[in-house]
Each structure stands twice: as structure tokens, then as C-alpha cells.
C-alpha atoms as a PDB file:
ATOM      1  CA  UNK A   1      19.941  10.882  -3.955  1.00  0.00           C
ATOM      2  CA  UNK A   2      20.885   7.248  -5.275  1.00  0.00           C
ATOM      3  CA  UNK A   3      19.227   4.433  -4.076  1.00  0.00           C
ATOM      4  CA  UNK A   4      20.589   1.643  -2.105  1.00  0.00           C
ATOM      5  CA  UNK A   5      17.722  -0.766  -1.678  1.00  0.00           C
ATOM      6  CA  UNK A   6      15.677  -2.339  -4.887  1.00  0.00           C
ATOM      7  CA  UNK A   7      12.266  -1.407  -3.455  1.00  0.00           C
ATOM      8  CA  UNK A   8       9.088  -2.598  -4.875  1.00  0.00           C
ATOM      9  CA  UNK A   9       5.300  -0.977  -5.358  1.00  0.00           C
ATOM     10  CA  UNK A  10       2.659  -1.293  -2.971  1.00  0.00           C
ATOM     11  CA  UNK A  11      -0.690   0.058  -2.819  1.00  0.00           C
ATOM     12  CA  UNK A  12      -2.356   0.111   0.618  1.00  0.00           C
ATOM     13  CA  UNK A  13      -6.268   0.662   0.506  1.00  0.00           C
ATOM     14  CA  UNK A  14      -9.364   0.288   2.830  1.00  0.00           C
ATOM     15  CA  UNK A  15     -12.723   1.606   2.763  1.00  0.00           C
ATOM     16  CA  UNK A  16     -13.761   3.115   5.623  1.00  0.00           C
ATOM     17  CA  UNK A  17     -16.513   5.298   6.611  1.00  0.00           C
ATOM     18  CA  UNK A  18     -18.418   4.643   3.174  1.00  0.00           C
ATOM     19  CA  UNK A  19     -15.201   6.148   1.528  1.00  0.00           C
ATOM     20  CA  UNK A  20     -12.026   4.198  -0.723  1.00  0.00           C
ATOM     21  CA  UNK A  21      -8.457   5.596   0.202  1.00  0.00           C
ATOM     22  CA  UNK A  22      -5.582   4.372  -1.724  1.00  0.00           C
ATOM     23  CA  UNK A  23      -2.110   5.118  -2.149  1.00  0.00           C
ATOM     24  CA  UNK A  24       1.284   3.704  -3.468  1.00  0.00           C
ATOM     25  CA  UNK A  25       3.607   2.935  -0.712  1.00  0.00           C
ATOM     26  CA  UNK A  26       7.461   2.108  -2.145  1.00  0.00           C
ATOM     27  CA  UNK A  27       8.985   1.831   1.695  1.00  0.00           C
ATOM     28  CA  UNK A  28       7.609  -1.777   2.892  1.00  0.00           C
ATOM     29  CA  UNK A  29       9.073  -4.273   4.575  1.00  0.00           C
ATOM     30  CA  UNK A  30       8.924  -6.999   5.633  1.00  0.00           C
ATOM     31  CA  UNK A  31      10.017  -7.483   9.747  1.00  0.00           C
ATOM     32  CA  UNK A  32       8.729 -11.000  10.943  1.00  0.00           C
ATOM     33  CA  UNK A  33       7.009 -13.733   8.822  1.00  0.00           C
ATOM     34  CA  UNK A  34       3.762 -12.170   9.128  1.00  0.00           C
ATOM     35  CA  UNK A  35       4.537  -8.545   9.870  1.00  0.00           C
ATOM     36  CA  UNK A  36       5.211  -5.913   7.602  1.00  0.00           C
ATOM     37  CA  UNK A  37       6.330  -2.289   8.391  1.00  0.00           C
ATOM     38  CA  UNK A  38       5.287   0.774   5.894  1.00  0.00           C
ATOM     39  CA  UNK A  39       6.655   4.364   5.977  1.00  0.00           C
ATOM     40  CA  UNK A  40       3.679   6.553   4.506  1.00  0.00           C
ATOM     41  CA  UNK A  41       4.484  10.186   3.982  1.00  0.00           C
ATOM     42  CA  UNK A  42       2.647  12.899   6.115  1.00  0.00           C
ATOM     43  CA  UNK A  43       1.002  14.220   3.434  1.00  0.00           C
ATOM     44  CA  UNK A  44      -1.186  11.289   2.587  1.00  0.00           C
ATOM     45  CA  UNK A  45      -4.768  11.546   3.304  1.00  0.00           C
ATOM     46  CA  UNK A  46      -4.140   7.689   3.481  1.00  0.00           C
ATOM     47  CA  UNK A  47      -1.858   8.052   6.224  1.00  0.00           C
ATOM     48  CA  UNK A  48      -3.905  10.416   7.850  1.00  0.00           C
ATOM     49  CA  UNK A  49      -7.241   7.772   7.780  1.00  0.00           C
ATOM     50  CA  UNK A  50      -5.706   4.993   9.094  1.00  0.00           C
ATOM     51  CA  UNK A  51      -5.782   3.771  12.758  1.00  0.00           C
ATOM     52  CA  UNK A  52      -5.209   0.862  14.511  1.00  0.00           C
ATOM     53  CA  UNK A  53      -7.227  -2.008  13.947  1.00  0.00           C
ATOM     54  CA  UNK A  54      -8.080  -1.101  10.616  1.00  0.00           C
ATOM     55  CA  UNK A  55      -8.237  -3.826   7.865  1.00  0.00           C
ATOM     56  CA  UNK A  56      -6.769  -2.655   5.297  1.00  0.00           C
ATOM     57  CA  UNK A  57      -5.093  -4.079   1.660  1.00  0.00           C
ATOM     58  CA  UNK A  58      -1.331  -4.333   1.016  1.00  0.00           C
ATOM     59  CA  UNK A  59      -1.091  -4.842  -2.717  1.00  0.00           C
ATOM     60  CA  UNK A  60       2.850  -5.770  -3.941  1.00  0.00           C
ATOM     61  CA  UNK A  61       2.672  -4.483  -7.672  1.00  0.00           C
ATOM     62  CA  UNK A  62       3.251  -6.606 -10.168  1.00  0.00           C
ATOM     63  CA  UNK A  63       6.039  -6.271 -13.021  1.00  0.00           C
ATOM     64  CA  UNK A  64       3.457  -4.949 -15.713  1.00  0.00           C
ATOM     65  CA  UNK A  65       1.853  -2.645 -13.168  1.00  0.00           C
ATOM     66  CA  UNK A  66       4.221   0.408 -13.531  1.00  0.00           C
ATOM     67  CA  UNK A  67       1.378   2.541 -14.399  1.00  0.00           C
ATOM     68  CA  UNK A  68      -0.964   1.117 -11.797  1.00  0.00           C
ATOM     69  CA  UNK A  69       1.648   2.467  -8.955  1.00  0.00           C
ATOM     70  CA  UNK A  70       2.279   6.018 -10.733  1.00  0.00           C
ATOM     71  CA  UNK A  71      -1.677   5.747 -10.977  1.00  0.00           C
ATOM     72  CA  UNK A  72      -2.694   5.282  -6.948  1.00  0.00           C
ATOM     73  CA  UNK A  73       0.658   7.793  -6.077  1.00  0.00           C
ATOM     74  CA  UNK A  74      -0.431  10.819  -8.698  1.00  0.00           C
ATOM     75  CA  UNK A  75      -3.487  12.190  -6.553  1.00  0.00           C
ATOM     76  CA  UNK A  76      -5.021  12.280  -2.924  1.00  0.00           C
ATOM     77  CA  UNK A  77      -8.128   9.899  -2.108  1.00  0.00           C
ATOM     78  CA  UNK A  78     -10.262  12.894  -0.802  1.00  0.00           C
ATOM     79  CA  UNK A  79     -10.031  15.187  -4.305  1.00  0.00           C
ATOM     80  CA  UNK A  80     -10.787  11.906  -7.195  1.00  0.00           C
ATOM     81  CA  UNK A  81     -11.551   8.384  -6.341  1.00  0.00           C
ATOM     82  CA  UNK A  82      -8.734   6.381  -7.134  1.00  0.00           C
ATOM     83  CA  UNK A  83     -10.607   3.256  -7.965  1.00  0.00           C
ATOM     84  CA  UNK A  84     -12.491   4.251 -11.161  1.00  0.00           C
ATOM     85  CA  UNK A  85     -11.128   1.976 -14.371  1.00  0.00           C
ATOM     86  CA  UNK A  86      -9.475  -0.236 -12.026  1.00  0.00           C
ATOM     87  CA  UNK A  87      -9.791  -3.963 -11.609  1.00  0.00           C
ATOM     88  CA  UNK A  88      -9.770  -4.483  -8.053  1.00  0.00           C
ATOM     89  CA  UNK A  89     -11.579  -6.655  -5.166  1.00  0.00           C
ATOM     90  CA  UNK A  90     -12.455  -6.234  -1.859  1.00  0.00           C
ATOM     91  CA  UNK A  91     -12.471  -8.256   1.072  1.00  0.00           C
ATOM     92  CA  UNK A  92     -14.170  -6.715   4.053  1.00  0.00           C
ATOM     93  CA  UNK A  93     -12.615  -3.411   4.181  1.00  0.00           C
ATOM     94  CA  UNK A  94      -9.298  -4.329   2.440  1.00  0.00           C
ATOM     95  CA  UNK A  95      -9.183  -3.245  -1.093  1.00  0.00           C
ATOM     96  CA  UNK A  96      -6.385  -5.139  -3.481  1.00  0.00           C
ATOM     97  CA  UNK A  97      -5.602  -4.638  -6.669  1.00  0.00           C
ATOM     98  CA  UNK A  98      -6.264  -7.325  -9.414  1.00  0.00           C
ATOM     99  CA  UNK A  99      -3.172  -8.659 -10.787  1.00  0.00           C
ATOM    100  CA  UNK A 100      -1.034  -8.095  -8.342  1.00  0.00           C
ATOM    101  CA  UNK A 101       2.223 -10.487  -7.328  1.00  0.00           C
ATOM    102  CA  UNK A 102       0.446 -10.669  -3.627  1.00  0.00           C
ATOM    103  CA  UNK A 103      -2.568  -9.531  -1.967  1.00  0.00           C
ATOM    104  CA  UNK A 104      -2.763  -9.218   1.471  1.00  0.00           C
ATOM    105  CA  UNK A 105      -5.270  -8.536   4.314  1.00  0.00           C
ATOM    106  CA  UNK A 106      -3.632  -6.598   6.805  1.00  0.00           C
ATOM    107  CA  UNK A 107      -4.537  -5.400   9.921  1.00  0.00           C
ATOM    108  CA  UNK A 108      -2.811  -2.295  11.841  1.00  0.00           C
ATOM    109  CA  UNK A 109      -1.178  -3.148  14.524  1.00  0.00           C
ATOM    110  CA  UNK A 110       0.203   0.626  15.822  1.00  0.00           C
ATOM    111  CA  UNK A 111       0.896   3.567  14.298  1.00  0.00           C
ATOM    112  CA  UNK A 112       4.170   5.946  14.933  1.00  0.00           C
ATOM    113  CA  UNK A 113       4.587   9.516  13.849  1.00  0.00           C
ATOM    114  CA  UNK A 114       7.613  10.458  13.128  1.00  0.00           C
ATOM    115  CA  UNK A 115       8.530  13.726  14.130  1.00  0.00           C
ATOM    116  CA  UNK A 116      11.827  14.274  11.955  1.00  0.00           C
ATOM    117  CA  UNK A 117      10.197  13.906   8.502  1.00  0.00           C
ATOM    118  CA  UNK A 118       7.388  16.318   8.553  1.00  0.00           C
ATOM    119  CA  UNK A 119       4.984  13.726  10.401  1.00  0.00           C
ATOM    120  CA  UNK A 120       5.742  10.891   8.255  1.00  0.00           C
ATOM    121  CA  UNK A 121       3.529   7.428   9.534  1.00  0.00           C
ATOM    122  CA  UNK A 122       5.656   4.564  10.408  1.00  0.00           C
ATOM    123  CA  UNK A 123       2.744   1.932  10.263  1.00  0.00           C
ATOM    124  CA  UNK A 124       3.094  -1.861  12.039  1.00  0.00           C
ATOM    125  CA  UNK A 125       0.603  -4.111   9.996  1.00  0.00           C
ATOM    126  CA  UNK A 126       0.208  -7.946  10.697  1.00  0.00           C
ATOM    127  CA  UNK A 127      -0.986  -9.983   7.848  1.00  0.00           C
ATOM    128  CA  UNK A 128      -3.861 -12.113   8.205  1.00  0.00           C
ATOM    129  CA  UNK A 129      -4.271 -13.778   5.002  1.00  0.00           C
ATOM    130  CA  UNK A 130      -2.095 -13.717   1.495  1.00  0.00           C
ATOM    131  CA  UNK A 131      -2.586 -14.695  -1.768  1.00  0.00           C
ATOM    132  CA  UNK A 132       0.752 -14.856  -4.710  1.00  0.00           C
ATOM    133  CA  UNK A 133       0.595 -15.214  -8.042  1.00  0.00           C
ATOM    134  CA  UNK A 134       3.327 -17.647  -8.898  1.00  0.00           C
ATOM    135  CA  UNK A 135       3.029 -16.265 -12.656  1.00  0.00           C
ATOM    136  CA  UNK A 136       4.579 -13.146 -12.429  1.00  0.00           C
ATOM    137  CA  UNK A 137       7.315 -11.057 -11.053  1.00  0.00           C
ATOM    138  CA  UNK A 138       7.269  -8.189  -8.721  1.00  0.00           C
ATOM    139  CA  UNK A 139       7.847  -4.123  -9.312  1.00  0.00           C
ATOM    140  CA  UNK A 140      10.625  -2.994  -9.019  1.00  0.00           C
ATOM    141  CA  UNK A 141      11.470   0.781  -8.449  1.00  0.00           C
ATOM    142  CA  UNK A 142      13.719   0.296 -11.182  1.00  0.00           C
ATOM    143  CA  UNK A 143      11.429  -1.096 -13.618  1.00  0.00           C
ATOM    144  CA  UNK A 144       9.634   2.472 -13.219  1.00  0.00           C
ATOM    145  CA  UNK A 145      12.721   4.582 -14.745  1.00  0.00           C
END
């Protein structure tokens, strides 16, 4: 299937419950100035973690960070953790990824499964604080081919 839309690379991670979940999320957008909407797949143990009022991370990739997003997408958070021989902070229970074009603390607002694509998450996250690195570009899907 071709794609229509340049998407970027996002990795959304919290702690929670003593444990780090990660994963790379490609279907984020942004739908008000401080809202942002993310389509995570049913089979993330991510997904399955979150709930609302969770703080979590939103980390937008980077142009040299390619292999950071294939990185955080390979595996589930419950089988290795993702985290080890990355450079990464945390702030409260948000986890974001050093070197990233923005870091943001995000909290979930509500959470809709949708039925149609095997349970897929469509998750409703407002920001609460930002951070951009004027110095670099963002990942593209494309830059990952």
C-alpha cells in the first residue's frame, strides 16, 4: 500500500507500576494546539498499559534517529527492556528520548478501541509541557527506506 501522508517517528513511554513500556508510534497527530491523537496497534503491550490519566512521553524522532525508532518498534516492553543503551530522561513517569526534535509530557486524556482493526487504541493525549530542539530536523517515514 503507498503512502499518502509523510509521517514521522514517535516513541511513547511511561513507567508505571515499577515497569518502562516503550514503543514507536508512526500515526500521530496533531488535532488542537495542545492535543495530539495516536493510533497504537492492538498488539502493543504499550497500548494495552495505558489508561487515562497516565503521564506518559511523546518523543518526535529526530532525523539521525532512524535506528532509535526501528529500535523501540522491533520488540514488546514485557519480553526485553527497551531502555538498555539508550540515552533517555525521565520526568515523573514520562520517559523521552535524548536527542529528540521534541519531547513532550503528555497526559491521556481517553482512550478508544477500535473495533475494525483488531482492537487498535485510538489514544487522546493533551500536552502539558514541550521542549524542541531548533538544531535538527524531524523523521521522516521516508528517511527510514
Amino acid at each position: 500500500m503507498a503512502d499518502y501522508v509523510n509521517m514521522g517517528a514517535n516513541v511513547v513511554a511511561m513507567e508505571k507500576d515499577h515497569h518502562k513500556y516503550a514503543m514507536t508510534c508512526a500515526w500521530c497527530m496533531q488535532c488542537d494546539y495542545e492535543e495530539l491523537l495516536l493510533l497504537i496497534g492492538g498488539q502493543s503491550i504499550t497500548g494495552h498499559h495505558l489508561s487515562v490519566g497516565d503521564i506518559i512521553g511523546v518523543s518526535a524522532l529526530s532525523k539521525a534517529q532512524g535506528d532509535i525508532a526501528n529500535h523501540f518498534g522491533d520488540q514488546h516492553s514485557d519480553i526485553v527492556d527497551k531502555f538498555v543503551g539508550q540515552t533517555y530522561h525521565q520526568e515523573g513517569s514520562a520517559l523521552l528520548i535524548d536527542g529528540a526534535k521534541v519531547n513532550m509530557v503528555c497526559e491521556v486524556k481517553d482512550i478508544t478501541h477500535v473495533k475494525e482493526n483488531d482492537e487498535d487504541f485510538l489514544v487522546h493525549v493533551k500536552i502539558l509541557s514541550s521542549k524542541v530542539d531548533d538544531k535538527v530536523d524531524f523523521l521522516s517515514r521516508s528517511d527510514m527506506r
